[in-house]
Structures are given as C-alpha cells and as structure tokens.
C-alpha atoms as a PDB file:
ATOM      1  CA  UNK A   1     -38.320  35.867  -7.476  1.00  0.00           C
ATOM      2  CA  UNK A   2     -35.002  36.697  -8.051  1.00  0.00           C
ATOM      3  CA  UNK A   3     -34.052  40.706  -7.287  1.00  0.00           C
ATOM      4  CA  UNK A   4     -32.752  42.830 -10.078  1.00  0.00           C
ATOM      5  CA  UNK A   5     -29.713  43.283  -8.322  1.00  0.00           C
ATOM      6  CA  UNK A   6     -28.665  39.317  -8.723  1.00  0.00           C
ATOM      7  CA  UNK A   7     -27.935  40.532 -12.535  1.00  0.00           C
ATOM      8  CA  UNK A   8     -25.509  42.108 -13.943  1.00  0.00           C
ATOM      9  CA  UNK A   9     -26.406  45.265 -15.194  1.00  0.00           C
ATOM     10  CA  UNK A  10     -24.052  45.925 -18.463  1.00  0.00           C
ATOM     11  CA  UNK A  11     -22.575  43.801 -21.057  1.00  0.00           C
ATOM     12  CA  UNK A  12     -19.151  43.897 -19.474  1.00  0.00           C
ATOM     13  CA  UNK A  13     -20.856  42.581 -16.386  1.00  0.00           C
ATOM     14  CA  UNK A  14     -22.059  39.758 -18.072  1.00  0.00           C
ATOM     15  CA  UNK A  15     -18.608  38.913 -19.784  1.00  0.00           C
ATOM     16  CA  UNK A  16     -16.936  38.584 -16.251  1.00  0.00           C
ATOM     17  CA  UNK A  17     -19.504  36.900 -14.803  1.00  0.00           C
ATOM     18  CA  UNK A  18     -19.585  34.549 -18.032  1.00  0.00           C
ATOM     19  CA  UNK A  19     -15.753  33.845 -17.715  1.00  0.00           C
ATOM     20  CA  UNK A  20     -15.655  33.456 -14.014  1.00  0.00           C
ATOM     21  CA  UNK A  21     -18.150  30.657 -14.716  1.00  0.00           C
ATOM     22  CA  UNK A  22     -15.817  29.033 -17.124  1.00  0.00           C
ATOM     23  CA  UNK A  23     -13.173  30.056 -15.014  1.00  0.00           C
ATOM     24  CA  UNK A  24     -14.890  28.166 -11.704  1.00  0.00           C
ATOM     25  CA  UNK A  25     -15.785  25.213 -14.417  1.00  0.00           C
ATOM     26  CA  UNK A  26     -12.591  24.240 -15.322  1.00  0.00           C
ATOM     27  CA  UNK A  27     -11.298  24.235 -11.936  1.00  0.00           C
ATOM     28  CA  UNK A  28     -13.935  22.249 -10.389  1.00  0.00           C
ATOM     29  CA  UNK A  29     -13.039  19.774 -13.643  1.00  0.00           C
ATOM     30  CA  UNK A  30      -9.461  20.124 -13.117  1.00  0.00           C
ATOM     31  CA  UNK A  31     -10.023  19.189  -9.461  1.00  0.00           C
ATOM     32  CA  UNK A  32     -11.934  16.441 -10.131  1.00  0.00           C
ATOM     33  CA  UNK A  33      -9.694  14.688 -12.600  1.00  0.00           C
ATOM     34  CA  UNK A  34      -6.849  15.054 -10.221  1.00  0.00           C
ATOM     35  CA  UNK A  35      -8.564  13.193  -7.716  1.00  0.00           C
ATOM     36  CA  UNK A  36      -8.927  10.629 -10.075  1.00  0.00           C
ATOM     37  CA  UNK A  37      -5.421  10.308 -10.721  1.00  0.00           C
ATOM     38  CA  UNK A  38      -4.170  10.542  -7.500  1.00  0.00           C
ATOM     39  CA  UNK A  39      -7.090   7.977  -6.759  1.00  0.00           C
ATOM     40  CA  UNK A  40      -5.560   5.780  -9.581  1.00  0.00           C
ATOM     41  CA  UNK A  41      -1.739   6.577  -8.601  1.00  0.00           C
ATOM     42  CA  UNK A  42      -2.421   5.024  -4.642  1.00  0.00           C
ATOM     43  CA  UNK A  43      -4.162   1.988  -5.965  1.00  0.00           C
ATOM     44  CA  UNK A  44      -1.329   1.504  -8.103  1.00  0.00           C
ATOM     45  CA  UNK A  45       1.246   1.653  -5.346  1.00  0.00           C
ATOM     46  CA  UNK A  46      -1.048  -0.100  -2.902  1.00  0.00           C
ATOM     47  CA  UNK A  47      -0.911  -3.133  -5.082  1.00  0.00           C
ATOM     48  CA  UNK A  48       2.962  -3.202  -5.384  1.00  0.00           C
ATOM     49  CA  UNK A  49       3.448  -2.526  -1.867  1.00  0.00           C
ATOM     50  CA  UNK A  50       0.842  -5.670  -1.648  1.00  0.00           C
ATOM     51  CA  UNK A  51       2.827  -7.586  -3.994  1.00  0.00           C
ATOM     52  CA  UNK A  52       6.295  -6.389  -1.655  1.00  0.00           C
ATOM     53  CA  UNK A  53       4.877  -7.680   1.317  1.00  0.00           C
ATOM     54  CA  UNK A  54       4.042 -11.320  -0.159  1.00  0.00           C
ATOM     55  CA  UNK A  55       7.922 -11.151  -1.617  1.00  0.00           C
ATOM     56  CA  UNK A  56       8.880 -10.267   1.719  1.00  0.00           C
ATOM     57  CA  UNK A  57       6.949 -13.118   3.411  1.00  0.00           C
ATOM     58  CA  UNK A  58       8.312 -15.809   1.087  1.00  0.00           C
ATOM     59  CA  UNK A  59      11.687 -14.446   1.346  1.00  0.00           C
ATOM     60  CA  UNK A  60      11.561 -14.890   5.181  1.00  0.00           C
ATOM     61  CA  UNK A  61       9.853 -18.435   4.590  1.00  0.00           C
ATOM     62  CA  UNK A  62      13.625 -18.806   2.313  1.00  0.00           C
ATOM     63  CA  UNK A  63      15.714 -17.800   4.534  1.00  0.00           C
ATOM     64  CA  UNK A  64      14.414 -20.104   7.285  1.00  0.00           C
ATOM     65  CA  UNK A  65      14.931 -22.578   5.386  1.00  0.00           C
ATOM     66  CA  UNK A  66      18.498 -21.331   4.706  1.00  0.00           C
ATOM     67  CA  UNK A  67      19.013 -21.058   8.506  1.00  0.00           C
ATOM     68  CA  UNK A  68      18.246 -24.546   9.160  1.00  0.00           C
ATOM     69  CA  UNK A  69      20.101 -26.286   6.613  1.00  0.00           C
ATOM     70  CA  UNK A  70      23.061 -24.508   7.329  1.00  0.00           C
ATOM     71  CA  UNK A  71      22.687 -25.419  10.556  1.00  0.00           C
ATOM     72  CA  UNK A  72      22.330 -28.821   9.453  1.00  0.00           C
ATOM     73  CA  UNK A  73      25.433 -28.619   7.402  1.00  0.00           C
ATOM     74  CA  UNK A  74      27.712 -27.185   9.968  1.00  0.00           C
ATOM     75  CA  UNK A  75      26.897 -29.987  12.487  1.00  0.00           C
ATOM     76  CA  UNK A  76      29.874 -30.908  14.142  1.00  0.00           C
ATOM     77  CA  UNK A  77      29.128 -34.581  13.735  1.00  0.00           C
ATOM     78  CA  UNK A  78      28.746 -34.054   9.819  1.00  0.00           C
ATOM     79  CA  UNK A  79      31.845 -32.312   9.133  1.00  0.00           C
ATOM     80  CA  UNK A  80      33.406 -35.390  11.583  1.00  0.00           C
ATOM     81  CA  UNK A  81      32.383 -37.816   9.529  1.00  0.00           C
ATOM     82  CA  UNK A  82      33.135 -35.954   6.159  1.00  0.00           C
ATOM     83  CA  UNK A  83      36.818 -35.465   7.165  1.00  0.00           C
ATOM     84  CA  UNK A  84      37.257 -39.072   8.454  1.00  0.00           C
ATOM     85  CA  UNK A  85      35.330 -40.679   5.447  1.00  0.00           C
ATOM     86  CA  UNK A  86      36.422 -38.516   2.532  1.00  0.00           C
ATOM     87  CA  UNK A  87      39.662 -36.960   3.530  1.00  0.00           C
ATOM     88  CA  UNK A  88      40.851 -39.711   5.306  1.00  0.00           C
ATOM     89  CA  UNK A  89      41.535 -37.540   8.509  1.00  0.00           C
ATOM     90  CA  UNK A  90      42.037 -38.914  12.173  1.00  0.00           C
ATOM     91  CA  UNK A  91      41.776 -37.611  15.280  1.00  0.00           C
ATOM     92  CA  UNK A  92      45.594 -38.209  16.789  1.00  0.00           C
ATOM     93  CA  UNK A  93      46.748 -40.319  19.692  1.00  0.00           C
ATOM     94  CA  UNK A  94      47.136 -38.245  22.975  1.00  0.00           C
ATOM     95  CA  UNK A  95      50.356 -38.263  22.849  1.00  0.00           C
ATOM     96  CA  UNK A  96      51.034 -36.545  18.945  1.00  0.00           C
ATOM     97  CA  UNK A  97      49.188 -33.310  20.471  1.00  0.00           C
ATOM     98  CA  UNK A  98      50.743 -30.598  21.108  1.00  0.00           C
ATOM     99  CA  UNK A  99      49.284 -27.910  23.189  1.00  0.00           C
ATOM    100  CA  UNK A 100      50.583 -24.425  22.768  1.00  0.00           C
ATOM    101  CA  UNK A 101      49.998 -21.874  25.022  1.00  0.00           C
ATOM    102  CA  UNK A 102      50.183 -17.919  24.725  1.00  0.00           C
END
C-alpha cells in the first residue's frame, strides 16, 4: 500500500495537485496534437516536393528535346539549302570575294 505521505494532506494540497494534473493534461494533449500537425504539414510538403521532382524530370525530358531540334535546325546544311531555295541566295564566284583583313 500506498504511504500516507503520497497524499496531500490539506485541501489546498489537493487543489495544486488537482491543477497540476490538468496542467500536465493539457500539455501532454497539446503535445500530441502538434505532432500531428507537424506530422500532417511534412506529408504535405513531401508530396509537392514529389510532385517537383516529376516536373523537374519531364522538364529535363523537354529540354532535350529542345536541344536536339535546335541542333537540327541550325545545321549548316539546312540553313544552306533554305537560303539557296527560298531566298534565292548563291554562294559567289571566287573571284566576287573580297577578303578583308584587320
């Protein structure tokens, strides 16, 4: 059994020890839903910084592409045959250039 001296003696006693128990309750409560919160908060962001990272990978998936059909564009061949065949340029006779030195 339990000693005497593990009760309070007085009313007063009782009171503090009564409040300190609420006291302790609603910080233990307090605690907990905070950790469910925060819990809730870094699911949250986990997911978006999942759905960031799939952005990011089709973005680079884009931008590949991008690369390669600029690269496809700027061929020197292509922009040859657009100048001959739609702007009627010509590449001059040897002896119309003119080579200028610095």
């Amino acid at each position: 059994m339990l000693s005497e001296s593990a009760y309070p003696a007085s009313a007063t006693q009782w009171l503090k020890a009564a409040l300190l128990y609420a006291l302790l309750c609603v910080a233990v409560m307090t605690s907990a839903v905070s950790v469910i919160y925060v819990s809730h908060q870094n699911r949250q962001v986990f997911a978006a910084y999942q759905a960031l990272l799939g952005q990011r990978d089709e973005l680079k998936v884009e931008w590949g592409r991008l690369l390669l059909e600029e690269s496809s564009l700027a061929a020197h061949s292509r922009v040859e045959q657009i100048a001959i065949n739609k702007l009627g340029m010509q590449v001059p006779e040897i002896k119309r250039v003119i080579l200028v030195r610095p």
